[in-house]
N, C-alpha and C. Protein backbone atom coordinates (compact mmCIF):
# COMPACT_ATOMS: atom_id res chain seq x y z
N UNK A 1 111.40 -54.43 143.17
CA UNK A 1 111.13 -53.95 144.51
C UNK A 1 111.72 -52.54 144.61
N UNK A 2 110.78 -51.69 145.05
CA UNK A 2 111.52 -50.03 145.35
C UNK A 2 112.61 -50.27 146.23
N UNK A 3 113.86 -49.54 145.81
CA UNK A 3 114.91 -49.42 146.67
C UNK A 3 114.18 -48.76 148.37
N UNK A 4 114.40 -48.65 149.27
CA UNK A 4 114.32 -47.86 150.19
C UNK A 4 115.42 -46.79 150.50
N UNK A 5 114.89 -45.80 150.98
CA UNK A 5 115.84 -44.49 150.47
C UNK A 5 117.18 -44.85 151.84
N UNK A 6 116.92 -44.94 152.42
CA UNK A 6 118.14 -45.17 152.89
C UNK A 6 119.26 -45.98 152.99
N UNK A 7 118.91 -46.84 151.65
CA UNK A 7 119.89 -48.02 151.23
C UNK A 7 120.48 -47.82 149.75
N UNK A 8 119.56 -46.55 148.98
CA UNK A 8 120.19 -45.75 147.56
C UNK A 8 121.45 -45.65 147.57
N UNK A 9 121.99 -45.12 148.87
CA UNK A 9 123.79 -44.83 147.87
C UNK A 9 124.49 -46.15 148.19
N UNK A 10 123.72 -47.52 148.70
CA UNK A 10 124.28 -48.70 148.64
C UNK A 10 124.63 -49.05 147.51
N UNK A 11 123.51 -48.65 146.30
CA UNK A 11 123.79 -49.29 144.84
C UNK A 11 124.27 -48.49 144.01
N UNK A 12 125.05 -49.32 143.24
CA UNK A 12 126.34 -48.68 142.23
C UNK A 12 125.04 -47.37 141.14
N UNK A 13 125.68 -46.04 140.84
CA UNK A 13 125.27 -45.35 140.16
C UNK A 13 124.43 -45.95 138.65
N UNK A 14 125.30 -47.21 137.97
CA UNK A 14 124.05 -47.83 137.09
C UNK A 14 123.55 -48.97 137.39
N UNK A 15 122.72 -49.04 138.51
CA UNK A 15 122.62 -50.16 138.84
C UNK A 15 120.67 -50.13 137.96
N UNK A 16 120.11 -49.41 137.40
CA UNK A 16 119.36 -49.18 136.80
C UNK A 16 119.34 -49.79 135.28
N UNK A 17 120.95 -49.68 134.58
CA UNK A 17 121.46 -50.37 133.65
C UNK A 17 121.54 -51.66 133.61
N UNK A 18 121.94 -52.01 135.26
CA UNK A 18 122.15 -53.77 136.05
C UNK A 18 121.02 -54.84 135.28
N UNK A 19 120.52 -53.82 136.66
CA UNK A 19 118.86 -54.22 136.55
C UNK A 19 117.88 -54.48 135.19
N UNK A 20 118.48 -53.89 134.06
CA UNK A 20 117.54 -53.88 133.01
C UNK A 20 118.13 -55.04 132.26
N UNK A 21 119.38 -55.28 132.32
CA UNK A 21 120.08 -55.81 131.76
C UNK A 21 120.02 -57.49 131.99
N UNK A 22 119.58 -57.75 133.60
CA UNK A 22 119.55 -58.98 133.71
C UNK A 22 118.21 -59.12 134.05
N UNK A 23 117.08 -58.72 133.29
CA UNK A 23 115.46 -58.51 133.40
C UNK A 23 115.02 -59.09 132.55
N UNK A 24 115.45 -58.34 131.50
CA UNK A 24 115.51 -58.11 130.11
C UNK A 24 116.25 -59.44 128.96
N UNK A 25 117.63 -59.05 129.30
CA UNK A 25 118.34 -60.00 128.56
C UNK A 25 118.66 -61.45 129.03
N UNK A 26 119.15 -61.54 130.08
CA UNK A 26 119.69 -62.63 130.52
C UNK A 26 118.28 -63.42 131.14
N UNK A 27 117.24 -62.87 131.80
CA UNK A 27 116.10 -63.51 131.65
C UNK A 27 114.99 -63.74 130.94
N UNK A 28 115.33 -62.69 130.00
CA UNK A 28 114.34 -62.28 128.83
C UNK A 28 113.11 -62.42 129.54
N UNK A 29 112.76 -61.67 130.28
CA UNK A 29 111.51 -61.45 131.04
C UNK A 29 111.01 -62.60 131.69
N UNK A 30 111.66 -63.44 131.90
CA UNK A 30 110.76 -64.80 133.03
C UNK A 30 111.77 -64.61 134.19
N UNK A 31 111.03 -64.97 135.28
CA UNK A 31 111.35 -65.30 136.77
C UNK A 31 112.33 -66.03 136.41
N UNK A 32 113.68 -65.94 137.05
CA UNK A 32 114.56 -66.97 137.21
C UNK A 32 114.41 -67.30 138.42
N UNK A 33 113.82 -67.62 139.19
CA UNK A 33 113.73 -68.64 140.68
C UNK A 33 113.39 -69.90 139.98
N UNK A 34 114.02 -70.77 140.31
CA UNK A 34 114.39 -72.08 140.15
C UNK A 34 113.49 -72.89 141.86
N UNK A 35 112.73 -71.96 142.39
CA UNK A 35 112.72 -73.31 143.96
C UNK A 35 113.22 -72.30 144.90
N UNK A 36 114.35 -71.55 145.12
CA UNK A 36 115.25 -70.74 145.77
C UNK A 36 114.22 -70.11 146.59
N UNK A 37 113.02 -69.39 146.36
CA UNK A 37 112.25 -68.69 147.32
C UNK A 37 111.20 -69.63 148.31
N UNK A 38 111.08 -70.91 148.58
CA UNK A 38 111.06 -72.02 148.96
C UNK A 38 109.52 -71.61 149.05
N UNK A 39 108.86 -71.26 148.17
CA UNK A 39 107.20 -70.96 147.90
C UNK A 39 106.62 -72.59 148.01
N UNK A 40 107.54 -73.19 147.21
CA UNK A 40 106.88 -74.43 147.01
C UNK A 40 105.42 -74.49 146.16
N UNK A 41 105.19 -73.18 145.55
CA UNK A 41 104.60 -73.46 144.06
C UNK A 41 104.72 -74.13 142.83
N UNK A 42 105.76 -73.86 142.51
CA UNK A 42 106.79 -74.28 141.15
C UNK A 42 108.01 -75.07 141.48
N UNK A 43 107.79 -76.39 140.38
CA UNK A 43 108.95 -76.83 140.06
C UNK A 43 109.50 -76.56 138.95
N UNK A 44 111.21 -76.54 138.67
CA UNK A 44 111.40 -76.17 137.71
C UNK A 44 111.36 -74.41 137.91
N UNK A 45 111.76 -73.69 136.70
CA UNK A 45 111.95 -72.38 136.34
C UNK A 45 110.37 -71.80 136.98
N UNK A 46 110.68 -70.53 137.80
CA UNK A 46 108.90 -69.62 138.11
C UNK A 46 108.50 -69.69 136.39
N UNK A 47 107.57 -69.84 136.00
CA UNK A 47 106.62 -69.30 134.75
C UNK A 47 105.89 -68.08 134.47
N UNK A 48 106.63 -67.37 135.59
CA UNK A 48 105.70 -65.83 135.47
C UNK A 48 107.02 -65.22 134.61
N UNK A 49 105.82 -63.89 133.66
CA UNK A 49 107.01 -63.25 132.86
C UNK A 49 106.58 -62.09 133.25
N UNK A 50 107.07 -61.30 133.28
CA UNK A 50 107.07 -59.65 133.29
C UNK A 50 106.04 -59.14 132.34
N UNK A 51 104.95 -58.53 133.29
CA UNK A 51 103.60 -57.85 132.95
C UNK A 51 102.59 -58.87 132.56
N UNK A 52 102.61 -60.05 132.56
CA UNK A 52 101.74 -61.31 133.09
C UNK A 52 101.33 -61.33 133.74
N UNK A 53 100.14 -62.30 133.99
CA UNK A 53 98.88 -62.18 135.06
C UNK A 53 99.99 -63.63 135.69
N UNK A 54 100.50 -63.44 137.25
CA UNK A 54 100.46 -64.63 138.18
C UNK A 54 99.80 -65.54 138.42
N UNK A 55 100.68 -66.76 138.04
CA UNK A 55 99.79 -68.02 138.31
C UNK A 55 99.37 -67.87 139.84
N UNK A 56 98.42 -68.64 139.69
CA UNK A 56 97.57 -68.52 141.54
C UNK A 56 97.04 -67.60 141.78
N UNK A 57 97.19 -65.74 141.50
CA UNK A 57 97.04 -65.01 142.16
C UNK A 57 96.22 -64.20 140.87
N UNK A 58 96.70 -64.39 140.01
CA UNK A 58 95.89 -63.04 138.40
C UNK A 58 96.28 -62.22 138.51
N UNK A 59 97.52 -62.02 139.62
CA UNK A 59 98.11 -59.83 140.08
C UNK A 59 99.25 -59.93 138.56
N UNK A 60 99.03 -58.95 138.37
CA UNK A 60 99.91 -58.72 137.23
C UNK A 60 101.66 -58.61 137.63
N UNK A 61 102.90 -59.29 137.22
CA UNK A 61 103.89 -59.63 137.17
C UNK A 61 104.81 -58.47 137.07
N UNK A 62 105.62 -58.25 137.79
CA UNK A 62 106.71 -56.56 137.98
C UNK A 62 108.07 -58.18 137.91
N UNK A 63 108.60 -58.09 137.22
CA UNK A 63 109.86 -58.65 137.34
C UNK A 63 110.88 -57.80 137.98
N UNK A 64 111.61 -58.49 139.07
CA UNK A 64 112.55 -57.10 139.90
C UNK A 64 113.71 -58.36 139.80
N UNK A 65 114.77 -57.69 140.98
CA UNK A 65 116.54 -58.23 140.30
C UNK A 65 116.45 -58.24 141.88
N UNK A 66 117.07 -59.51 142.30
CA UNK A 66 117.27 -59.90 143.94
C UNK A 66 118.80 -60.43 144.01
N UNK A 67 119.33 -59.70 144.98
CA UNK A 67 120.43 -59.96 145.48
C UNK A 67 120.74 -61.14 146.22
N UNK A 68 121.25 -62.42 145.91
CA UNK A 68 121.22 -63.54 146.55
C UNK A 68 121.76 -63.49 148.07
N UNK A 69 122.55 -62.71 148.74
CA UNK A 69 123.39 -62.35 149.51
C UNK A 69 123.27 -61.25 150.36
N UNK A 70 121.87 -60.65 149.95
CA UNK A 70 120.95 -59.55 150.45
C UNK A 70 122.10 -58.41 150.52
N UNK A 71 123.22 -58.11 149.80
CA UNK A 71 124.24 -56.97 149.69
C UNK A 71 123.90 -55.81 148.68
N UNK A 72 123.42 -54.87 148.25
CA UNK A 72 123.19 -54.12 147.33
C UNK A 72 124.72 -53.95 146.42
N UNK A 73 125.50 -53.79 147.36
CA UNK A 73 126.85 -53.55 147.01
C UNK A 73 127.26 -54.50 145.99
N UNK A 74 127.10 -55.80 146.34
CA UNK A 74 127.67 -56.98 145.31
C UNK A 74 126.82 -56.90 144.35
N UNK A 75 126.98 -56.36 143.07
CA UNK A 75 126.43 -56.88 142.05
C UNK A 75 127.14 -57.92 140.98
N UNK A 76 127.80 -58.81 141.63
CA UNK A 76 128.26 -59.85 140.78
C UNK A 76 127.19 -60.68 140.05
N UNK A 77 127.24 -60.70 138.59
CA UNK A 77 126.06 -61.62 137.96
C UNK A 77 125.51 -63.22 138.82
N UNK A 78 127.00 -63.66 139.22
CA UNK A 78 126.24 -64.56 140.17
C UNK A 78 125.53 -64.74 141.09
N UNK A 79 125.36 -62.98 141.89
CA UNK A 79 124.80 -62.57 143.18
C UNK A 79 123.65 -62.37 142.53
N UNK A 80 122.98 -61.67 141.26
CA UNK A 80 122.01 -61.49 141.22
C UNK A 80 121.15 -62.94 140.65
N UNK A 81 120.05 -61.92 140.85
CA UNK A 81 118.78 -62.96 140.42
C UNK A 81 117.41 -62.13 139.50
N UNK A 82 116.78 -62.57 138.60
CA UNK A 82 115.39 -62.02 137.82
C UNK A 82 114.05 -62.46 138.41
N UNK A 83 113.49 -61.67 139.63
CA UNK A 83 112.08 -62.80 140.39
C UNK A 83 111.29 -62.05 140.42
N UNK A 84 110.37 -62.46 140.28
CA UNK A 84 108.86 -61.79 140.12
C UNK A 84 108.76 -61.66 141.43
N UNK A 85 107.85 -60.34 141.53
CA UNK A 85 107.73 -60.24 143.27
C UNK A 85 107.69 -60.72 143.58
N UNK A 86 106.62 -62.24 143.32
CA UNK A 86 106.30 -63.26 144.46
C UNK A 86 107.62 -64.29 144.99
N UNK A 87 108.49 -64.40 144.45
CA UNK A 87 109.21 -65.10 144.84
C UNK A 87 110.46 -63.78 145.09
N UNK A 88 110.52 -62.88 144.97
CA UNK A 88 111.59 -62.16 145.48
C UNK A 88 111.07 -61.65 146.97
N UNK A 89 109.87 -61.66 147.51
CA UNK A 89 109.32 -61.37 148.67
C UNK A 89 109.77 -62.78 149.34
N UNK A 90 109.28 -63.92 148.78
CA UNK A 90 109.34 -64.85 149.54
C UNK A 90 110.75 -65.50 149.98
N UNK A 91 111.60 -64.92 148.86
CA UNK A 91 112.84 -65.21 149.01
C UNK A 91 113.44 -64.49 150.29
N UNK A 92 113.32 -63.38 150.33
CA UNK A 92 113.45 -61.93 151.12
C UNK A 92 113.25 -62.04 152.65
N UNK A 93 112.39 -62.83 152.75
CA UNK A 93 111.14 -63.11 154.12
C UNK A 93 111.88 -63.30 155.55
N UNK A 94 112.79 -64.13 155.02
CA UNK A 94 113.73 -64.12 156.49
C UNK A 94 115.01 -62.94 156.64
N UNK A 95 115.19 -62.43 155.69
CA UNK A 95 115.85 -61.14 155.53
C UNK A 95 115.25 -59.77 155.94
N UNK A 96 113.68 -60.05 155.61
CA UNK A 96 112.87 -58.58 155.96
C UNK A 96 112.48 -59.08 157.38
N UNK A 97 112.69 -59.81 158.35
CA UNK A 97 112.16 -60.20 159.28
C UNK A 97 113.22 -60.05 160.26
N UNK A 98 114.52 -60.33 160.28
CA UNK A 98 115.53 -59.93 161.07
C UNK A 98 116.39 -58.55 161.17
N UNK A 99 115.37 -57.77 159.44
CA UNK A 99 116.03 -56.42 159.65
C UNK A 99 114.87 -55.71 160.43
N UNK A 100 113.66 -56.23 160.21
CA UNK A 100 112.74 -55.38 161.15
C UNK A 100 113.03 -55.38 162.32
N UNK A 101 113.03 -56.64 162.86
CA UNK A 101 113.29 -56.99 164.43
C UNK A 101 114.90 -55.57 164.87
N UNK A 102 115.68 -55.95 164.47
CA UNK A 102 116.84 -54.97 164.26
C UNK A 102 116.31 -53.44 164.63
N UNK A 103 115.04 -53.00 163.63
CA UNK A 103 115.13 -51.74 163.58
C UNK A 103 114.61 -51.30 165.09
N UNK A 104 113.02 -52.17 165.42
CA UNK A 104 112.28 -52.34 166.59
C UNK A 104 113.05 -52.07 167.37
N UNK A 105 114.53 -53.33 167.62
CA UNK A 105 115.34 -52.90 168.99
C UNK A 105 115.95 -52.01 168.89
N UNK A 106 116.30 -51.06 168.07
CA UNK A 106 116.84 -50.00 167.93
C UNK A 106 116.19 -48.63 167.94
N UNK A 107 114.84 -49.09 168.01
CA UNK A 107 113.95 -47.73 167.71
C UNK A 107 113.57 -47.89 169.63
N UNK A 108 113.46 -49.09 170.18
CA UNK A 108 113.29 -49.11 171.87
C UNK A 108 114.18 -48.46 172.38
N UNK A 109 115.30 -49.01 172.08
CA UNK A 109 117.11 -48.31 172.94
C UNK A 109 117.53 -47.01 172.55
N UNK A 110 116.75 -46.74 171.28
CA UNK A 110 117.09 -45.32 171.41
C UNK A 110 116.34 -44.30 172.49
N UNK A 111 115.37 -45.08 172.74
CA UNK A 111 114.24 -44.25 173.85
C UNK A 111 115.30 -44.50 175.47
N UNK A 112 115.91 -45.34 175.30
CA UNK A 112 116.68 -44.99 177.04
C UNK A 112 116.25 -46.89 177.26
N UNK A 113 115.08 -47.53 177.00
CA UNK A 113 114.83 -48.39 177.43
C UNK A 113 115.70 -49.83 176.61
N UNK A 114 115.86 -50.80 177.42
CA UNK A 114 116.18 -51.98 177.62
C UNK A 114 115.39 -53.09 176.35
N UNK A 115 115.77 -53.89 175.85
CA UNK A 115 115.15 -55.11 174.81
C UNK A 115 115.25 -55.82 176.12
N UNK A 116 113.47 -56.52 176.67
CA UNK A 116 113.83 -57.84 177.14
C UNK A 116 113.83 -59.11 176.90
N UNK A 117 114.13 -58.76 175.45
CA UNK A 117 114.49 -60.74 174.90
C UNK A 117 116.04 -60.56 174.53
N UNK A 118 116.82 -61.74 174.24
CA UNK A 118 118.28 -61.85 174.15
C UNK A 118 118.30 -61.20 172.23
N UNK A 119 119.11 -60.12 171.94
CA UNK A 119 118.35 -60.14 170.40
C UNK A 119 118.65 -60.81 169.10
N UNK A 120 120.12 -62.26 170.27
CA UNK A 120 119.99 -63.05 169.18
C UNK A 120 119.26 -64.05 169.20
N UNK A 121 118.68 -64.28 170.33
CA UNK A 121 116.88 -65.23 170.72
C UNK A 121 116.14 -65.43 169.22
């Protein structure tokens, strides 16, 4: 997954090294989602490998490195993870959904105006 630029100096200077390292080696190119992205496709280990055609879908496979803890900062081997987009999106989903909401009320209140839902509703 592309970093977004305003979360770059979150991650450690080799985190490029991280990343290759637990892609590569420690997954040797297969999805490590185990279930965790609650797709409910796969049991057992994802079966997609890096630059593979996706089961279900035929889109070709980008293996990326997901932070269990959604912290860029923690790169403890136990924090990370090896998931093929599809399950690093799906994993992500309630994470990309409460930072949007976040930005929304923040992009309203900066205008002068009021959120009228509670914004931990």
């Amino acid at each position: 997954m592309p970093i977004r630029p305003e979360n770059r100096d979150r991650y450690p200077s080799n985190w490029r090294e991280i990343s290759l390292r637990i892609r590569t080696v420690r997954a040797a190119g297969q999805c490590e989602c185990h279930g965790e992205c609650r797709r409910g496709t796969h049991t057992g280990r994802c079966p997609n490998t890096n630059g593979g055609q996706a089961y279900g879908t035929g889109s070709k496979v980008v293996l990326t490195v997901a932070h269990l803890d959604h912290t860029p900062e923690n790169c403890d081997e136990g924090n990370l993870r090896a998931m093929c987009q599809g399950c690093h999106l799906h994993y992500d989903r309630d994470h990309h959904r409460h930072t949007a909401a976040a930005t929304r009320r923040a992009a309203i209140e900066a205008t002068g105006q009021l959120a009228l839902t509670d914004p931990a509703a």
